[in-house]
Protein backbone atom coordinates (compact mmCIF):
# COMPACT_ATOMS: atom_id res chain seq x y z
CA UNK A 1 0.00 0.00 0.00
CA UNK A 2 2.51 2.43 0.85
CA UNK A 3 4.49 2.14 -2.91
CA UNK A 4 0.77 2.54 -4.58
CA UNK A 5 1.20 5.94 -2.20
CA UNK A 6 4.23 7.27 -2.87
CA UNK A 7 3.63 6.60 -6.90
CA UNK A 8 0.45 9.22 -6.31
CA UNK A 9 2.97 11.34 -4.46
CA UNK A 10 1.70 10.63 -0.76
CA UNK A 11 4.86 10.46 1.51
CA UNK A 12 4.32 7.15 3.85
CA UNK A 13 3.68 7.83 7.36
CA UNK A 14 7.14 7.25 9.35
CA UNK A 15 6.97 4.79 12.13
CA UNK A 16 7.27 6.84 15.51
CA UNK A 17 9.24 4.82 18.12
CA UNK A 18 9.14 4.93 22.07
CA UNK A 19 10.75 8.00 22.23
CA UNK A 20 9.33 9.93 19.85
CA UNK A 21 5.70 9.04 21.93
CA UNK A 22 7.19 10.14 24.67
CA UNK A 23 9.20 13.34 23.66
CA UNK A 24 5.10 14.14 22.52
CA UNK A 25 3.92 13.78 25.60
CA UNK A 26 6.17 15.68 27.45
CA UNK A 27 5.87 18.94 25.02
CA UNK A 28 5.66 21.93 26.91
CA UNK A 29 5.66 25.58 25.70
CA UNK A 30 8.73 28.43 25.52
CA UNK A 31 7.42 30.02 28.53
CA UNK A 32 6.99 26.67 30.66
CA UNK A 33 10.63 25.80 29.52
CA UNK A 34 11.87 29.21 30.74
CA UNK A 35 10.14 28.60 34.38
CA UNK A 36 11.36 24.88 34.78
CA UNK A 37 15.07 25.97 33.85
CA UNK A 38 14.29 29.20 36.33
CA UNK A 39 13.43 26.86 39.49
CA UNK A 40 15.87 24.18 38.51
CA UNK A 41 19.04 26.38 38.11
CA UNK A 42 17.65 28.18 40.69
CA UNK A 43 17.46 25.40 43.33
CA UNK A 44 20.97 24.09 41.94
CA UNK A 45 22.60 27.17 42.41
CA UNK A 46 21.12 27.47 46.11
CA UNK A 47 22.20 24.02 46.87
CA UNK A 48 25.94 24.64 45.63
CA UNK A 49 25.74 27.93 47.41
CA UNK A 50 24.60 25.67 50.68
CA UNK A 51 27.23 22.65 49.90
CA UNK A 52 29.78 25.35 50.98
CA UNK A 53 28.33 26.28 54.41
CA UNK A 54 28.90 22.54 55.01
CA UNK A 55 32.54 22.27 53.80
CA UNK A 56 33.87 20.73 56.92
CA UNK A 57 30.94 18.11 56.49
CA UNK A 58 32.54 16.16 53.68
CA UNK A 59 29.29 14.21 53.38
CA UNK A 60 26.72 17.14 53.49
CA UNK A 61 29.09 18.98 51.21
CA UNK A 62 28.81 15.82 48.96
CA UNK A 63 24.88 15.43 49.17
CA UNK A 64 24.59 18.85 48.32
CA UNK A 65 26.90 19.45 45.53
CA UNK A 66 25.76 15.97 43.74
CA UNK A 67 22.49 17.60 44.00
CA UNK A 68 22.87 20.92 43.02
CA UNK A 69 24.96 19.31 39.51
CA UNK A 70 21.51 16.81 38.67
CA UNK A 71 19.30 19.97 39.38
CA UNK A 72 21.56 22.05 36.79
CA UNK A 73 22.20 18.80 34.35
CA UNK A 74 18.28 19.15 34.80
CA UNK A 75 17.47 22.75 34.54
CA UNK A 76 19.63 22.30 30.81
CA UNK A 77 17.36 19.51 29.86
CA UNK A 78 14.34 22.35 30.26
CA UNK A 79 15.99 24.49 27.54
CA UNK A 80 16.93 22.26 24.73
CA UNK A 81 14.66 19.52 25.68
CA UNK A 82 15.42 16.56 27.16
CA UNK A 83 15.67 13.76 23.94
CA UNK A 84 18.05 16.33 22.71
CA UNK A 85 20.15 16.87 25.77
CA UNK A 86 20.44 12.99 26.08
CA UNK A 87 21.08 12.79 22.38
CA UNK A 88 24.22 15.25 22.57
CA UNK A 89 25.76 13.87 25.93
CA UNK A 90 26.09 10.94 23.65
CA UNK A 91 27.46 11.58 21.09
CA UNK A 92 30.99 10.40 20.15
CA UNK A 93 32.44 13.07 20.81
CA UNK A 94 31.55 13.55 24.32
CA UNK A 95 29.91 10.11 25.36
CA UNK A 96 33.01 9.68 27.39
CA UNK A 97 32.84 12.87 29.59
CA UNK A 98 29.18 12.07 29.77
CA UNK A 99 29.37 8.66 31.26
CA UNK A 100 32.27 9.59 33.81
CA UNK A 101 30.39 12.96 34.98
CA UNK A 102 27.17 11.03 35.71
CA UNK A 103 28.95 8.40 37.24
CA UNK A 104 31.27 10.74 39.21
CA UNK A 105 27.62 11.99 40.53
CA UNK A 106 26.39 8.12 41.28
CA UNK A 107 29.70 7.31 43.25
CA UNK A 108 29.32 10.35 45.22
CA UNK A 109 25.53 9.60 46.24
CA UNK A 110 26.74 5.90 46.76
CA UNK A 111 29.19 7.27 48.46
CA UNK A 112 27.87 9.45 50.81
CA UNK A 113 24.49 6.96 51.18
CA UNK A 114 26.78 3.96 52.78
CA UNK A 115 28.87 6.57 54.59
CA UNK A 116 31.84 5.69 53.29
CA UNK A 117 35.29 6.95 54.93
CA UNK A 118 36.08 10.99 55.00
CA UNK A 119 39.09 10.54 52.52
CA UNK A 120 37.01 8.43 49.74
CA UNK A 121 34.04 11.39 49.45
CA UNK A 122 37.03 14.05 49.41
CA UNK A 123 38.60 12.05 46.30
CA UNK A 124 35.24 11.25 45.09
CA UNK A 125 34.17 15.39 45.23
CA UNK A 126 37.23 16.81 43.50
CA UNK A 127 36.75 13.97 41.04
CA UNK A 128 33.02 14.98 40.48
CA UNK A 129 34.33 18.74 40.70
CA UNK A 130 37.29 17.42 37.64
CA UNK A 131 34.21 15.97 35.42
CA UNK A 132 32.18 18.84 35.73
CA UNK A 133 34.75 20.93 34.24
CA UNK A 134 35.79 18.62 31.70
CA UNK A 135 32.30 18.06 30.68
CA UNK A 136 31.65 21.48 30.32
CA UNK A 137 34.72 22.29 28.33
CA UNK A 138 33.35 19.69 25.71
CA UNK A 139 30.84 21.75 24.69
CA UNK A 140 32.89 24.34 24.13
CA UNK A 141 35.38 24.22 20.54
CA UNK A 142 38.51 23.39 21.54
CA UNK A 143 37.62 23.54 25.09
CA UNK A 144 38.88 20.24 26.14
CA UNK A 145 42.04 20.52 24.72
CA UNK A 146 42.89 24.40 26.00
CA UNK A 147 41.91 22.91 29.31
CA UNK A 148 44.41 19.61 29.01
CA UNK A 149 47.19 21.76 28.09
CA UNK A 150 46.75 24.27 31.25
CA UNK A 151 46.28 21.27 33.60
CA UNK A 152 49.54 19.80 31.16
CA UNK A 153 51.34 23.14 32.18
CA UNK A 154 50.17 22.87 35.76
CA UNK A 155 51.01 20.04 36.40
CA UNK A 156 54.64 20.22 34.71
CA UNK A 157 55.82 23.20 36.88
C-alpha cells in the first residue's frame, strides 16, 4: 500500500518509536521551559551555594553538591529539551565525559548513602568537581584541549 502511495505522491507515514511518543507527551511551551530551567538552576545554584556552608561536612558537602549538579544537568534539559540533551551527551564526541560525569555523581551519592570513609568522598568530590569541568569544556570548541594543556602546564611546573 505504501508504494501505490508514494507513486500518487503521498509520503508514507514514518513509524514513531518509544521515544518519539514520549518526547510528545512531554511537550511543553517556551514560557513553561523558561520557568522549569528558572526553578531548577535556581534550586541548583542554592544548593551549591549551601554545599559550601557545610565544607567541613565532607558528606553534606557531597549530598549537596551531587544535588545541586543533577538539578543544573536538569534545569539544561528544560531548555533544549530533554531527547536532545540525552542525544548530545552521547554523542561520540563527548559520550566519554558524559558517562564519567554522571557516574562521578552516582559514586558520590553511593558514596555518601553507605557513609563511606572521610578521605574516599574528598577524592570522590574533587573527582566529580574534575568531570564537571571537563564536561563542560566539551561543549565548548577546543575547550577540552585548552583545558588539558593548562592542567599539562600545571602540572609540569
Amino acid at each position: 500500500m505504501d508504494s501505490i502511495k508514494s507513486l500518487l505522491g503521498e509520503k508514507p507515514q514514518e513509524e514513531k518509536g518509544l521515544w518519539d511518543d514520549i518526547n510528545n507527551q512531554c511537550s511543553l511551551t517556551f514560557t513553561q521551559r523558561i520557568i522549569g530551567f528558572c526553578i531548577c538552576a535556581g534550586l541548583g545554584v542554592l544548593f551549591a551555594f549551601l554545599a559550601f556552608i557545610f565544607i567541613l561536612s565532607p558528606s553534606s558537602f557531597a549530598f549537596l553538591y551531587t544535588v545541586g549538579n543533577i538539578l543544573m544537568l536538569v534545569a539544561t534539559g528544560f531548555v533544549v529539551g530533554p531527547m536532545k540533551q540525552i542525544k548530545s551527551m552521547v554523542q561520540p564526541t563527548r559520550l566519554i565525559c558524559a558517562i564519567v560525569f554522571v557516574l562521578s555523581m552516582i559514586l558520590t551519592l553511593v558514596g555518601v548513602f553507605y557513609g563511606w570513609s572521610f578521605i574516599i568522598i574528598i577524592f570522590l568530590i574533587i573527582f566529580q568537581i574534575c568531570a564537571l569541568l571537563y564536561y563542560i569544556f566539551s561543549y565548548i570548541p577546543y575547550g577540552r584541549q585548552c583545558l588539558q594543556g593548562v592542567c599539562g602546564s600545571v602540572v609540569s611546573v
